[in-house]
Protein backbone atom coordinates (compact mmCIF):
# COMPACT_ATOMS: atom_id res chain seq x y z
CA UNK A 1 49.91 73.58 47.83
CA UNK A 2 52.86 74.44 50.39
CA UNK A 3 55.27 71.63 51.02
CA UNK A 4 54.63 69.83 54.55
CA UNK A 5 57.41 71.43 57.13
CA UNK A 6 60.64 69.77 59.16
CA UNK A 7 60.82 70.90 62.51
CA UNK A 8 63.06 69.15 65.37
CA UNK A 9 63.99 70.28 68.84
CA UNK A 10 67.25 71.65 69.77
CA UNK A 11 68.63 71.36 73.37
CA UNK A 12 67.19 74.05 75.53
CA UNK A 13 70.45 76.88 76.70
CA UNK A 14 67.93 78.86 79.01
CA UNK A 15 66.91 77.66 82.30
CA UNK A 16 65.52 79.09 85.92
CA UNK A 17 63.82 77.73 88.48
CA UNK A 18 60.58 79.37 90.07
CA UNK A 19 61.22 80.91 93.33
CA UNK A 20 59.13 83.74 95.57
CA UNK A 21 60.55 86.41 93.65
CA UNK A 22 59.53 87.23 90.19
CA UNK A 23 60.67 84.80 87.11
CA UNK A 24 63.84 85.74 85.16
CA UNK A 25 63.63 84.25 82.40
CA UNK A 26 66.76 83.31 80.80
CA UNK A 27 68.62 83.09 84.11
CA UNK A 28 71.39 80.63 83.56
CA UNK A 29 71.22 78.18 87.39
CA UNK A 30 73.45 75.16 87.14
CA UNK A 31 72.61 71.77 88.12
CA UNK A 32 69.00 72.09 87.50
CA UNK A 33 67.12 69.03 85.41
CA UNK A 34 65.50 70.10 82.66
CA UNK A 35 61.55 69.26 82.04
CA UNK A 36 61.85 66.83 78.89
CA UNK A 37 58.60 66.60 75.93
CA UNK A 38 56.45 63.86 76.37
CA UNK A 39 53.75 65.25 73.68
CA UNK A 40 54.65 67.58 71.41
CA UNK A 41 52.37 69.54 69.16
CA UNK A 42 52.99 70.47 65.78
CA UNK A 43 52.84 74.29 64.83
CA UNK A 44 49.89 75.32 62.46
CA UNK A 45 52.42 77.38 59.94
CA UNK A 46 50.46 80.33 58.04
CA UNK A 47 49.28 79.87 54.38
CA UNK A 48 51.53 82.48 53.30
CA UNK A 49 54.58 81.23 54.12
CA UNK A 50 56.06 79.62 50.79
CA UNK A 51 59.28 78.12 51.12
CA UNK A 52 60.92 78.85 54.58
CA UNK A 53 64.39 77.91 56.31
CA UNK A 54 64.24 79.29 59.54
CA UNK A 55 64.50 78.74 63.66
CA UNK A 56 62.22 80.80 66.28
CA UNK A 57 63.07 80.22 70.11
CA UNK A 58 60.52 80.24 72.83
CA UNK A 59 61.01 80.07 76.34
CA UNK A 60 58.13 77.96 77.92
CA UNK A 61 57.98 77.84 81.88
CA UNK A 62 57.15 74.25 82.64
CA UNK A 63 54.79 73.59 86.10
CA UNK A 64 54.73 70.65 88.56
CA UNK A 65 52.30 68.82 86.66
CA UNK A 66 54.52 69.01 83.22
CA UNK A 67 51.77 71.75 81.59
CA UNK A 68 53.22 74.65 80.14
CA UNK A 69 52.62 77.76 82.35
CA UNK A 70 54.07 80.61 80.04
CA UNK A 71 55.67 81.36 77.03
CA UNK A 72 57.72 84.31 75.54
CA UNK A 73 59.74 84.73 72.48
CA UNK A 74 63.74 84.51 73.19
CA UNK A 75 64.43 84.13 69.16
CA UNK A 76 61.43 86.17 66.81
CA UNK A 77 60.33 85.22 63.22
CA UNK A 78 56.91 87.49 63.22
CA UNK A 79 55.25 85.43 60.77
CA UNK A 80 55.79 82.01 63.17
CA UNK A 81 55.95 83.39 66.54
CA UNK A 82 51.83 82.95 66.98
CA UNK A 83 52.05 79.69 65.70
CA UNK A 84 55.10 78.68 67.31
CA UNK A 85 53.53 79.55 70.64
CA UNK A 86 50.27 78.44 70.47
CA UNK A 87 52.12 75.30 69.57
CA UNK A 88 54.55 75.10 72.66
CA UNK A 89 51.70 75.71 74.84
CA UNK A 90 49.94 72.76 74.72
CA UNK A 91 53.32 70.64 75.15
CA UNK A 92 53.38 68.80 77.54
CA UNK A 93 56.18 67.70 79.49
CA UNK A 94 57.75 65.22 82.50
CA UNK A 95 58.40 68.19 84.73
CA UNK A 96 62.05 69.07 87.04
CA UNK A 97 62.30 67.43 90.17
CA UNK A 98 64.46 69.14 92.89
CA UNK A 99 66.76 66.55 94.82
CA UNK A 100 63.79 65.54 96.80
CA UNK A 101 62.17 63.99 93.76
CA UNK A 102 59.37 66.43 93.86
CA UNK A 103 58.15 68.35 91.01
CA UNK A 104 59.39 72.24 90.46
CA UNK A 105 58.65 74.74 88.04
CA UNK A 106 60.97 75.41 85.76
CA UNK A 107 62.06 77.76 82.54
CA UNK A 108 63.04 75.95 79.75
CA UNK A 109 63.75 77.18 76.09
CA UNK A 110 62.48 75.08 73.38
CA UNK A 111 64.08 76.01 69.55
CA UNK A 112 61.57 74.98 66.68
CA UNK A 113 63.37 74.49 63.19
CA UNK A 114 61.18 75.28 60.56
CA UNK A 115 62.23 73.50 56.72
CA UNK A 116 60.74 73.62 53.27
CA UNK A 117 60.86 69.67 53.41
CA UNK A 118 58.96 67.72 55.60
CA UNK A 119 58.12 66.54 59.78
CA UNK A 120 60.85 64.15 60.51
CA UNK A 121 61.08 62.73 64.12
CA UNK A 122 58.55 60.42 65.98
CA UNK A 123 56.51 62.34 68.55
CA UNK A 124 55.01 65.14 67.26
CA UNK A 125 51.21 64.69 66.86
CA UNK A 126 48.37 67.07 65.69
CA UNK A 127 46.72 67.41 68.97
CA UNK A 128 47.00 65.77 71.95
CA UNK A 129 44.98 63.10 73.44
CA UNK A 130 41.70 64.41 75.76
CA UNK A 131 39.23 62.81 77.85
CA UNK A 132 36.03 61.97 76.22
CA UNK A 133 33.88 62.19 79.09
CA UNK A 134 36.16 63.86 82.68
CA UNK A 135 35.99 61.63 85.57
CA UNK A 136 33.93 62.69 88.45
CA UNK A 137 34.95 63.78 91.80
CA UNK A 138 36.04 60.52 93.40
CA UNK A 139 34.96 60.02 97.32
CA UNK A 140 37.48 58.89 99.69
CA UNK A 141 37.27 57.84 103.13
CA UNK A 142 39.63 59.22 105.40
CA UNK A 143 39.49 57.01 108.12
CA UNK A 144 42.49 54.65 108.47
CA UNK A 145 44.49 56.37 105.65
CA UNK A 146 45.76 59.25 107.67
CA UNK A 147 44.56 62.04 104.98
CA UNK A 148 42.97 65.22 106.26
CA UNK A 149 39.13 65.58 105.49
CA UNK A 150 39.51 67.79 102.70
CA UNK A 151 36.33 69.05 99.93
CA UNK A 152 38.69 68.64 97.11
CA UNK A 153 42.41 67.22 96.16
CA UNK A 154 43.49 67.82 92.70
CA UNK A 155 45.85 65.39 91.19
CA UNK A 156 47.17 65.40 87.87
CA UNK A 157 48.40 61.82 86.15
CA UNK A 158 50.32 61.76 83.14
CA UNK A 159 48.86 59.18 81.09
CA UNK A 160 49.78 57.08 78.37
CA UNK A 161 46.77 56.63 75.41
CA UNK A 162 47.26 54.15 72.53
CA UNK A 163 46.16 54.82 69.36
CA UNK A 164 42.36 53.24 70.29
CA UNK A 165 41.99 55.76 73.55
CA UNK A 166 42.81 53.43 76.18
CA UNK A 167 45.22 54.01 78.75
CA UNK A 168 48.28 51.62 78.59
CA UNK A 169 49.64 53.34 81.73
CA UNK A 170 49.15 56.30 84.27
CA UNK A 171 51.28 57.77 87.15
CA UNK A 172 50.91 60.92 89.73
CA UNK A 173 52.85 63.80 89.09
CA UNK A 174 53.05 64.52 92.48
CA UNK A 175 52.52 61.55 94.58
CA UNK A 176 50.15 61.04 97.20
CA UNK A 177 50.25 57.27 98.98
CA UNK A 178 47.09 56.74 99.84
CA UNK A 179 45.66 58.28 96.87
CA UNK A 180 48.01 57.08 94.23
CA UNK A 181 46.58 53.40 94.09
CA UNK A 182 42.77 54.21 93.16
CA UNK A 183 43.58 57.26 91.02
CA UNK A 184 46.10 55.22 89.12
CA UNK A 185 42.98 52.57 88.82
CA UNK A 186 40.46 55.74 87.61
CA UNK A 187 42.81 56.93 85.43
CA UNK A 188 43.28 53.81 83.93
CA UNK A 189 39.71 53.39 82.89
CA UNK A 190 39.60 56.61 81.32
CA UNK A 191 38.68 56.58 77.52
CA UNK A 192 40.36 59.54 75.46
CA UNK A 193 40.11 60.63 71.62
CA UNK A 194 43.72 59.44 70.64
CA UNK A 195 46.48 61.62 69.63
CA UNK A 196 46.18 62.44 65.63
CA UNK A 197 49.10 62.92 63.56
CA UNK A 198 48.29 63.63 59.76
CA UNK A 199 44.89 62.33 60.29
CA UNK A 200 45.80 58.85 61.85
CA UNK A 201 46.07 57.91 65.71
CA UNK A 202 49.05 57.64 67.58
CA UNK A 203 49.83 56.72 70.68
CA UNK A 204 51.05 59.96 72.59
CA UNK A 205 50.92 61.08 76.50
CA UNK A 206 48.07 62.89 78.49
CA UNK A 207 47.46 64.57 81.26
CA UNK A 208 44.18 64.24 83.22
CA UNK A 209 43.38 65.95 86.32
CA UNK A 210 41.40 63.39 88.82
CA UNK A 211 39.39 65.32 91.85
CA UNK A 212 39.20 63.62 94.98
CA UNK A 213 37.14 64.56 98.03
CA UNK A 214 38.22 63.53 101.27
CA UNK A 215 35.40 63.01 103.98
């Protein structure tokens, strides 16, 4: 049986923001805040791997709603690089905010140390939490609250799930007043199959997309 695997996050070097042009990744832009790891999964490593000492890099571009967008390989190890980014997809993350304090895209790299020893560091789970049955498409009035009749608003809440699969607290990524209060209330009703981490729950962040329909 392999030996279970340390891994730990180093600080990112690479960062860009998203503009109209095409991404560059690697593009060093000062003064930019860096998305930080709410949930972070664990990398399936491959049965053939023995013992190992070794760091792959992966460059991860991090949307408004702190879900990872896409991923290349800055720093190769052919044998983790599948694993390593099926991994840093699912990541999620509390996204850059410009000076406005709304959400950007932004390229980040994340480097994944991989150890013959064993997972050290809270916050790395298995999987993360997920809905066990989505919301439905919640009906808004807009008289009196100024919103636009509009079929459907997407809104994405970070969530945070306790170890039974109820919410102990929710926000909007991107805020929207008169919207915030009852999808905040929705999203706290939510149930969720809790995070696992070597078979037991945790408690670990979410994010859950709430649909709104504005008549």
């Amino acid at each position: 049986m392999l030996p279970s695997l340390l891994l730990w996050v180093v600080v990112p070097a690479l960062v860009s923001p998203v503009s109209d042009d095409a991404l560059r990744p690697g593009q060093v832009v000062p003064d930019v805040q860096l998305p930080q790891p709410l949930t972070r999964i664990r990398p399936a490593v491959p049965d053939v791997l023995d013992r190992i000492d070794v760091t792959v890099v992966v460059a991860a571009q991090v949307g408004e709603d702190g879900r990872v967008q896409a991923t290349h390989m800055v720093h190769s190890i052919p044998l983790l690089d599948d694993a390593a980014l099926a991994a840093v997809k699912q990541w999620l993350f509390e996204p850059s905010r410009d000076e406005g304090g709304e959400p950007q895209p932004v390229w980040r790299t994340v480097s994944l140390h991989f150890a013959s020893d064993r997972w050290s560091g809270a916050g790395w789970v298995d999987n993360a939490p997920r809905p066990v049955k989505a919301p439905e498409v919640i009906q808004v009035e807009s008289k009196g609250t100024g919103l636009e009749p509009k079929e459907i608003e997407q809104i994405v809440y970070h969530v945070l799930v306790d170890e039974s699969g109820r919410a102990r607290s929710a926000h909007a990524v991107k805020s929207v007043p008169m919207l915030d209060e009852v999808g905040e209330t929705v999203a706290m009703g939510t149930r969720f199959a809790p995070a696992m981490n070597h078979g037991r729950p945790v408690v670990a962040w979410a994010a859950l997309t709430l649909r709104f329909r504005i008549r």
